[in-house]
Protein backbone atom coordinates (compact mmCIF):
# COMPACT_ATOMS: atom_id res chain seq x y z
CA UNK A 1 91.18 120.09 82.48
CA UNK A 2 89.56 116.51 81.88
CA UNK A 3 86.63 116.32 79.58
CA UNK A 4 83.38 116.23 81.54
CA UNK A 5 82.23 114.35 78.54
CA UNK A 6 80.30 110.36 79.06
CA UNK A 7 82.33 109.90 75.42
CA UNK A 8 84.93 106.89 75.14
CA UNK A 9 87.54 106.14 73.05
CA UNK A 10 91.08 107.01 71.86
CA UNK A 11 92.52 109.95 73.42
CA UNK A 12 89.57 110.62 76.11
CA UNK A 13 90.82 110.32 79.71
CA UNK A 14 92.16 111.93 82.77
CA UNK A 15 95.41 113.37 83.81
CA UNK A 16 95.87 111.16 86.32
CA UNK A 17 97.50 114.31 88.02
CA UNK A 18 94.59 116.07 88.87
CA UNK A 19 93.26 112.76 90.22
CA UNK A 20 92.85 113.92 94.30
CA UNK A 21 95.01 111.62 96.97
CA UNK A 22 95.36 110.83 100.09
CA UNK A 23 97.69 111.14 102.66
CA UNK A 24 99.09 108.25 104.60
CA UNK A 25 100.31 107.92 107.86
CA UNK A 26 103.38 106.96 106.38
CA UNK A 27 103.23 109.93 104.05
CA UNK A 28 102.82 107.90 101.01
CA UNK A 29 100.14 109.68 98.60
CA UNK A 30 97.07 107.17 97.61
CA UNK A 31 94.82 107.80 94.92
CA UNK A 32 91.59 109.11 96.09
CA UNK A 33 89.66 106.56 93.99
CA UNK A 34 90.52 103.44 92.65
CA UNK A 35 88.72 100.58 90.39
CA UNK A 36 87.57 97.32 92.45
CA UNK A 37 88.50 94.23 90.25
CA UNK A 38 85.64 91.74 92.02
CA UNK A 39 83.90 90.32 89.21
CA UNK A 40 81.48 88.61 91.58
CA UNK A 41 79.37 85.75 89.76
CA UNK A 42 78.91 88.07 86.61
CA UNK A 43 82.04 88.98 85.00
CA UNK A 44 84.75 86.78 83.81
CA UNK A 45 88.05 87.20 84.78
CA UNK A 46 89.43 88.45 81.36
CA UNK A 47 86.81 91.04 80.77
CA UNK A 48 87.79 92.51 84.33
CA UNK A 49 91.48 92.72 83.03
CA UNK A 50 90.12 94.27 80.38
CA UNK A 51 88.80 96.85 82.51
CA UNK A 52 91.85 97.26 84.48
CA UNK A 53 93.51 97.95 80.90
CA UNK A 54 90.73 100.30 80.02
CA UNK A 55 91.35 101.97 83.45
CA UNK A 56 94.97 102.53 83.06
CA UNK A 57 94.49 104.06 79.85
CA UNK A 58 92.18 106.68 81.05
CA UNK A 59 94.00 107.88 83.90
CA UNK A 60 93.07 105.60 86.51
CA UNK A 61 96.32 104.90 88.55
CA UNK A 62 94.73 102.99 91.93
CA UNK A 63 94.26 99.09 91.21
CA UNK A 64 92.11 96.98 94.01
CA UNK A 65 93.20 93.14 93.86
CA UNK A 66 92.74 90.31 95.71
CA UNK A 67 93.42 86.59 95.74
CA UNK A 68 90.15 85.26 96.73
CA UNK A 69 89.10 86.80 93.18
CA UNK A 70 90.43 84.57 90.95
CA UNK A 71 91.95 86.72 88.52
CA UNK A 72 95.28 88.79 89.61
CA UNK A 73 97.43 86.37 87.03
CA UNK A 74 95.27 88.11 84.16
CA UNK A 75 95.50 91.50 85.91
CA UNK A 76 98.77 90.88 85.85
CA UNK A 77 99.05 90.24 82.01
CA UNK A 78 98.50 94.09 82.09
CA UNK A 79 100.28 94.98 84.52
CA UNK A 80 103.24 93.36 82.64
CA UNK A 81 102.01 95.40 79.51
CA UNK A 82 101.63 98.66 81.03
CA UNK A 83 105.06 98.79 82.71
CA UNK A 84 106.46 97.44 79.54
CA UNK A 85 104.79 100.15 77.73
CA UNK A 86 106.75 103.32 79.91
CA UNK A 87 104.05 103.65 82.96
CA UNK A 88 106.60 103.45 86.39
CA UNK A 89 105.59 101.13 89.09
CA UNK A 90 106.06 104.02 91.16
CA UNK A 91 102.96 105.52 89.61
CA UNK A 92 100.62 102.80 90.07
CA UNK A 93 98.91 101.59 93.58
CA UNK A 94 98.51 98.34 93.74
CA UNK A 95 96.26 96.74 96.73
CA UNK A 96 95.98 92.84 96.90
CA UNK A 97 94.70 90.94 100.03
CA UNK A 98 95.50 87.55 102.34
CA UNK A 99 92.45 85.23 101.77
CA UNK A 100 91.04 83.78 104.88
CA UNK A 101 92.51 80.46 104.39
CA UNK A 102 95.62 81.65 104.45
CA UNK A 103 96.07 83.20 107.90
CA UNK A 104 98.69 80.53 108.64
CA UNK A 105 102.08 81.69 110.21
CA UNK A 106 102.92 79.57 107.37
CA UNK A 107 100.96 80.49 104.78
CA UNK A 108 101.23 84.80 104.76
CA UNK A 109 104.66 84.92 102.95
CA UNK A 110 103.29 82.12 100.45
CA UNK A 111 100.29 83.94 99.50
CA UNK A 112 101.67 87.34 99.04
CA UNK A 113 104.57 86.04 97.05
CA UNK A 114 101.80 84.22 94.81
CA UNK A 115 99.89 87.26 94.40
CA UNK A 116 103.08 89.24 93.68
CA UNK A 117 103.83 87.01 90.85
CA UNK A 118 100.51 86.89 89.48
CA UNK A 119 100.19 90.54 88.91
CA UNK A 120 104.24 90.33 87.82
CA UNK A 121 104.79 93.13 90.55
CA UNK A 122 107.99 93.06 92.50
CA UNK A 123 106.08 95.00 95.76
CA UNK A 124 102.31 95.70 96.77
CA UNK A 125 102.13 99.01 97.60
CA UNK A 126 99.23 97.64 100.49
CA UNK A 127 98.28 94.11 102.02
CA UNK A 128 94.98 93.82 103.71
CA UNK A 129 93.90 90.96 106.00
CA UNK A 130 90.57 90.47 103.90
CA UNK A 131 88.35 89.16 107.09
CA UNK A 132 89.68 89.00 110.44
CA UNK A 133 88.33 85.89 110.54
CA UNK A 134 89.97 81.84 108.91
CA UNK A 135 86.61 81.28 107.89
CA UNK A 136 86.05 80.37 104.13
CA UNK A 137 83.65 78.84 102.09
CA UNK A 138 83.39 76.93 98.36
CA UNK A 139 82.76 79.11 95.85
CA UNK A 140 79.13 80.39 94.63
CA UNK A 141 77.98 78.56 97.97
CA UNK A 142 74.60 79.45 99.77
CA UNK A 143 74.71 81.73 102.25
CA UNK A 144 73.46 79.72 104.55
CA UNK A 145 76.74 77.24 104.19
CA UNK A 146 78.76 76.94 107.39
CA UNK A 147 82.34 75.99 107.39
CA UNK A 148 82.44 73.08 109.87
CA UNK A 149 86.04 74.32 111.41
CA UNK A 150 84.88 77.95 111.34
CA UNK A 151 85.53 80.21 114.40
CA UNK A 152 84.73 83.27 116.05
CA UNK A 153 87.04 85.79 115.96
CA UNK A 154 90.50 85.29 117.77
CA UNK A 155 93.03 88.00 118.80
CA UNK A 156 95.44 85.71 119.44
CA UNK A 157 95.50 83.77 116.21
CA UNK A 158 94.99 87.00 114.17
CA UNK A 159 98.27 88.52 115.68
CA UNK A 160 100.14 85.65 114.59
CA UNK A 161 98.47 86.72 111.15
CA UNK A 162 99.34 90.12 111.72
CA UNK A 163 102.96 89.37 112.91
CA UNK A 164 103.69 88.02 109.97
CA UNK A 165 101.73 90.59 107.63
CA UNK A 166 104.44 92.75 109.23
CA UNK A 167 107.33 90.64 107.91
CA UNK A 168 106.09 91.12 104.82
CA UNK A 169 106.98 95.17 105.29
CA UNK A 170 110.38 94.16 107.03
CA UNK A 171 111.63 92.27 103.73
CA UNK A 172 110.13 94.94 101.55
CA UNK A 173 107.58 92.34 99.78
CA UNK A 174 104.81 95.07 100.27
CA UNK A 175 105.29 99.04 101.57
CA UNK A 176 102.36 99.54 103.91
CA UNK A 177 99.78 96.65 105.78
CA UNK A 178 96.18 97.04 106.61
CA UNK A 179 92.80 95.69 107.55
CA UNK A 180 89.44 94.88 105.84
CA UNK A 181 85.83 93.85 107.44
CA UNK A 182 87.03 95.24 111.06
CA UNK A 183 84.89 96.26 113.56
CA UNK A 184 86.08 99.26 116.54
CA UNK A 185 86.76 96.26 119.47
CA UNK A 186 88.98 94.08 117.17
CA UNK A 187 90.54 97.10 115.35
CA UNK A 188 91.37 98.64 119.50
CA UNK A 189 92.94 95.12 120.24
CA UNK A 190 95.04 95.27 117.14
CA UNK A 191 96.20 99.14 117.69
CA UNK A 192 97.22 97.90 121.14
CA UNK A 193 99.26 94.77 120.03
CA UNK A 194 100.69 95.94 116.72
CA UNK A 195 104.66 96.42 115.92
CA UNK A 196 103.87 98.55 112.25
CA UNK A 197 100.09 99.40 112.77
CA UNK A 198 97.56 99.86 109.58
CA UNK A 199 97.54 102.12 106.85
CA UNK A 200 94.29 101.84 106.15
CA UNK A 201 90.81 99.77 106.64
CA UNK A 202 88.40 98.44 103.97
CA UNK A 203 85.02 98.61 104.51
CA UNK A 204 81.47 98.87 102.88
CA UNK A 205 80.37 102.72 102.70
CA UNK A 206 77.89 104.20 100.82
CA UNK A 207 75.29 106.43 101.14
CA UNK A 208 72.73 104.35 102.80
CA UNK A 209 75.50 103.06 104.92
CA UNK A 210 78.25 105.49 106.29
CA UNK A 211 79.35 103.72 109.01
CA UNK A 212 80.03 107.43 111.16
CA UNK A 213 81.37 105.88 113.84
CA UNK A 214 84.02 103.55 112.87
CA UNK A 215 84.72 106.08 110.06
CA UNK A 216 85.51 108.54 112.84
CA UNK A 217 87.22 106.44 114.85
CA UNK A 218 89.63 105.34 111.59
CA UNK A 219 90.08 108.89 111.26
CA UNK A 220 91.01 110.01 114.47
CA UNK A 221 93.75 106.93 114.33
CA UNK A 222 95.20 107.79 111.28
CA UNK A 223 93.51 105.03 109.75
CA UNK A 224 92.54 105.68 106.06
CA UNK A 225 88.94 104.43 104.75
CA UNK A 226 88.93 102.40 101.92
CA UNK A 227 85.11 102.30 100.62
CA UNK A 228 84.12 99.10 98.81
CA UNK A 229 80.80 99.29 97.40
CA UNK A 230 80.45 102.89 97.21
CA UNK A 231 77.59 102.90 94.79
CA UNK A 232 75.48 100.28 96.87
CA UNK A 233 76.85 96.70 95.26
CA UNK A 234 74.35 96.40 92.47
CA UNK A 235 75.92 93.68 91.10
CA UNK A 236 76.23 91.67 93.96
CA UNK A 237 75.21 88.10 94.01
CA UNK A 238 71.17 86.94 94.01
CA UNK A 239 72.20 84.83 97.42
CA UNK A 240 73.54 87.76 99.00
CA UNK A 241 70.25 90.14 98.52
CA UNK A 242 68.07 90.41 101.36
CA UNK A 243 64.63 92.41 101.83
CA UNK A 244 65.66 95.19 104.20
CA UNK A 245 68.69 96.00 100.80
CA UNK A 246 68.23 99.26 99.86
CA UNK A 247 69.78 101.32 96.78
CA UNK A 248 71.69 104.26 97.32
CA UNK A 249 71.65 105.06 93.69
CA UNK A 250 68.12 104.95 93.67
CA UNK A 251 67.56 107.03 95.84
CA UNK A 252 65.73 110.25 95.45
CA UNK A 253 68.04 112.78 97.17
CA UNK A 254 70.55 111.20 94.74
CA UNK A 255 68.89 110.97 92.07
CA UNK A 256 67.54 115.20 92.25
CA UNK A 257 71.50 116.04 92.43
CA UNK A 258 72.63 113.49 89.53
CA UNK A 259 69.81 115.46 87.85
CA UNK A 260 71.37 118.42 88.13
CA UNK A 261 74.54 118.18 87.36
CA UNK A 262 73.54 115.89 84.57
CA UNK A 263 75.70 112.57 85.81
CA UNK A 264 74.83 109.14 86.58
CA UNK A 265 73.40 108.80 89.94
CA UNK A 266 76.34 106.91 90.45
CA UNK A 267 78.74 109.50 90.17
CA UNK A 268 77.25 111.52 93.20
CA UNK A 269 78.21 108.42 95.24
CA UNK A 270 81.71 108.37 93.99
CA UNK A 271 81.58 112.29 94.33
CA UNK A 272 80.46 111.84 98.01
CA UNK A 273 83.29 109.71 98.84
CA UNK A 274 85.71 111.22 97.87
CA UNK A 275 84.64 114.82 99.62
CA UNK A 276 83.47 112.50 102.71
CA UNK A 277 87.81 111.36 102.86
CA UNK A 278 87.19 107.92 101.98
CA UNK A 279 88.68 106.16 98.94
CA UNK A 280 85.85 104.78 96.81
CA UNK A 281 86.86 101.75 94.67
CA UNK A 282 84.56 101.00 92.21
CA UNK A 283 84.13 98.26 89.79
CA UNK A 284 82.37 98.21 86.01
CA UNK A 285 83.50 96.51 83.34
CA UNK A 286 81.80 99.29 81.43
CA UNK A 287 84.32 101.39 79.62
CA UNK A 288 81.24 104.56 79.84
CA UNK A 289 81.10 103.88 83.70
CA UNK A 290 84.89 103.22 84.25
CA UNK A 291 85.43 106.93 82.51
CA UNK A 292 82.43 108.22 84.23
CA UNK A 293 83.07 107.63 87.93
CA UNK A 294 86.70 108.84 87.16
CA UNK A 295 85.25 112.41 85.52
CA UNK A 296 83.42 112.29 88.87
CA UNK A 297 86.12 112.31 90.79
CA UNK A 298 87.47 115.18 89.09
CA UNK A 299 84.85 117.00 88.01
CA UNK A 300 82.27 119.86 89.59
CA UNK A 301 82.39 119.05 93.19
CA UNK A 302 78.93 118.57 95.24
CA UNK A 303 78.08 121.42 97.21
CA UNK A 304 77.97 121.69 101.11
CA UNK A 305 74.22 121.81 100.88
CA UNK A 306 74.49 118.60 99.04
CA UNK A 307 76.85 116.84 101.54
CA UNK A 308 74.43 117.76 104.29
CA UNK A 309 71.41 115.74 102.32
CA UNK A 310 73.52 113.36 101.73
CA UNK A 311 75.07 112.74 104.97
CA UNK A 312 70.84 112.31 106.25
CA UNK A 313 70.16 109.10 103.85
CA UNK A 314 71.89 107.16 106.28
CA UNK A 315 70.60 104.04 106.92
CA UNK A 316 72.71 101.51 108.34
CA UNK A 317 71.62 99.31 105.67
CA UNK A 318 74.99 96.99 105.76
CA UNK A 319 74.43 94.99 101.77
CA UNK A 320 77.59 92.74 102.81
CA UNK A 321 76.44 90.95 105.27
CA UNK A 322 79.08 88.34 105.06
CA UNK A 323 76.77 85.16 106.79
CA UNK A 324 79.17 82.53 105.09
CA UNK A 325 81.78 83.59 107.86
CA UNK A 326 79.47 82.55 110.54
CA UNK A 327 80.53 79.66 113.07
CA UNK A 328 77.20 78.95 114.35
CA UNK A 329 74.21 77.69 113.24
CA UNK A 330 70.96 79.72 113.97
CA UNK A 331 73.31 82.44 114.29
CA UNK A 332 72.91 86.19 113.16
CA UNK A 333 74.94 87.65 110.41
CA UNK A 334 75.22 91.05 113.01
CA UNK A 335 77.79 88.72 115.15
CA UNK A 336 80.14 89.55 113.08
CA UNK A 337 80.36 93.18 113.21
CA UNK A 338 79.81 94.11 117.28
CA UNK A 339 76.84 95.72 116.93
CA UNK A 340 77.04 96.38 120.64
CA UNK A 341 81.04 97.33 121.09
CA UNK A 342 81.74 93.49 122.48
CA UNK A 343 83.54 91.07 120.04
CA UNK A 344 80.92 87.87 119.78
CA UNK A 345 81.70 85.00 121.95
CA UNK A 346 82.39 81.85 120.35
């Protein structure tokens, strides 16, 4: 068994055997956590690759990329180390993403062969649509910067996305397809209208935000949750905080279990996740919190009377808010989730 140790170093990791999966609709096994490689404002691009390389070292075996992040050609620097080094594609999950400036008929096969050669992989073992929507902004931009050509969601325009996302599976460039940022109207539509339907979705969930109905709903479709933020986005950028934010890992239900079993009140987020059936995907470029969430994840499991508390702090407090992908002035940030089961109206 893995060392429930917060020790680093030489030698200290997990077998990434014991590391829990899940079960696709396709039957292909996905770790049950993985480590997020968004740097956001604060980390450079080397020291996340850096991380990844700590990661692999320790056991971790699930690898979150995406374009928009600036750094999958360093990623890929280890990549190209690790497989050179005896580690198996095969045994590695590797998750990159079509930006939102790319949803071109066009520009699908371009992007995914540019993110395939920056992390020097021959096939992504999942592409995600990163927003359903074309929208994008400059980097570092307010949040109250509006793309003049932005637009509200389209179905039509996104299946010509999604047609060609499923290309992308027909020539073997990637093994499985899914979604990010979806909501249960435009997710329906797609279900509907879909040759090779999702693997999975990618979504905030935390404690404070658990999202039971779409989570549900993924469920019951065969739809596996991806959970980005899992610990509550600490490190997300100053313009994206808001008043209303909320911690998870601050919280004191949290904090009296992380007390107990003598972890990080982080880990009983990751624990949560992972017992909840979603995939958490965390990102530190701490080596003690890289090794810690993963001990987490294998480690004493919370008990149902923890779940149950747990499962309470819900609070629909959404941290990714996502306002830059608005095409309205004056216009709530909620628009672009269907608060009210009805896709907003351009």
């Amino acid at each position: 068994m893995p060392s429930t140790s917060a020790q680093y170093g030489p030698g200290v990791g997990v077998d990434p055997a014991l590391i829990p999966f899940r079960k696709l609709s396709s039957g292909a096994r996905m770790p049950a956590i993985g480590l997020g490689t968004f740097g956001s404002d604060h980390v450079s691009h080397d020291a996340v690759a850096e991380a990844v390389k700590y990661a692999a070292s320790i056991g971790y075996r699930h690898f979150d990329c995406a374009s928009v992040y600036g750094n999958e050609e360093k990623i890929g620097s280890v990549f190209r180390q690790m497989f050179q080094n005896g580690l198996r594609r095969d045994e590695v999950w590797i998750t990159s993403k079509l930006w939102n400036d790319k949803h071109g008929e066009a520009e699908v096969m371009q992007s995914c062969e540019k993110s395939l050669s920056d992390l020097q992989a021959d096939y992504l073992d999942l592409y995600l649509v990163h927003w359903p929507f074309p929208n994008h902004h400059p980097p570092g931009c307010d949040v109250s910067a509006r793309n003049p050509h932005a637009v509200p969601y389209i179905h039509e325009n996104y299946m010509r996305t999604w047609r060609k996302m499923e290309e992308l599976v027909d020539r073997g460039l990637v093994r499985h397809i899914g979604t990010s940022n979806m909501t249960i109207p435009k997710m329906e539509l797609l279900l509907r209208d879909a040759r090779i339907k999702p693997v999975a979705n990618e979504m905030e969930l935390h404690p404070h935000f658990q999202q039971p109905e779409f989570f549900r709903y993924l469920v019951d479709a065969g739809i596996q949750p991806i959970g980005y933020s899992p610990i509550g986005s600490p490190g997300r950028p100053e313009r994206d905080r808001t008043a209303e934010d909320t911690s998870p890992v601050e919280d004191p239900v949290i904090l009296e279990i992380a007390q107990r079993l003598g972890v990080h009140p982080a880990v009983v987020c990751i624990k949560w996740a992972i017992q909840r059936g979603q995939v958490p995907i965390p990102f530190s470029a701490n080596p003690r919190n890289v090794l810690s969430n993963l001990l987490g994840a294998v480690g004493e499991p919370l008990t149902k009377e923890d779940m149950t508390a747990i499962e309470r702090l819900d609070r629909n407090c959404r941290l990714i808010k996502g306002q830059v992908f608005l095409w309205r002035d004056n216009q709530s940030w909620e628009d672009l989730w269907d608060p009210h089961g009805v896709i907003a109206p351009a």
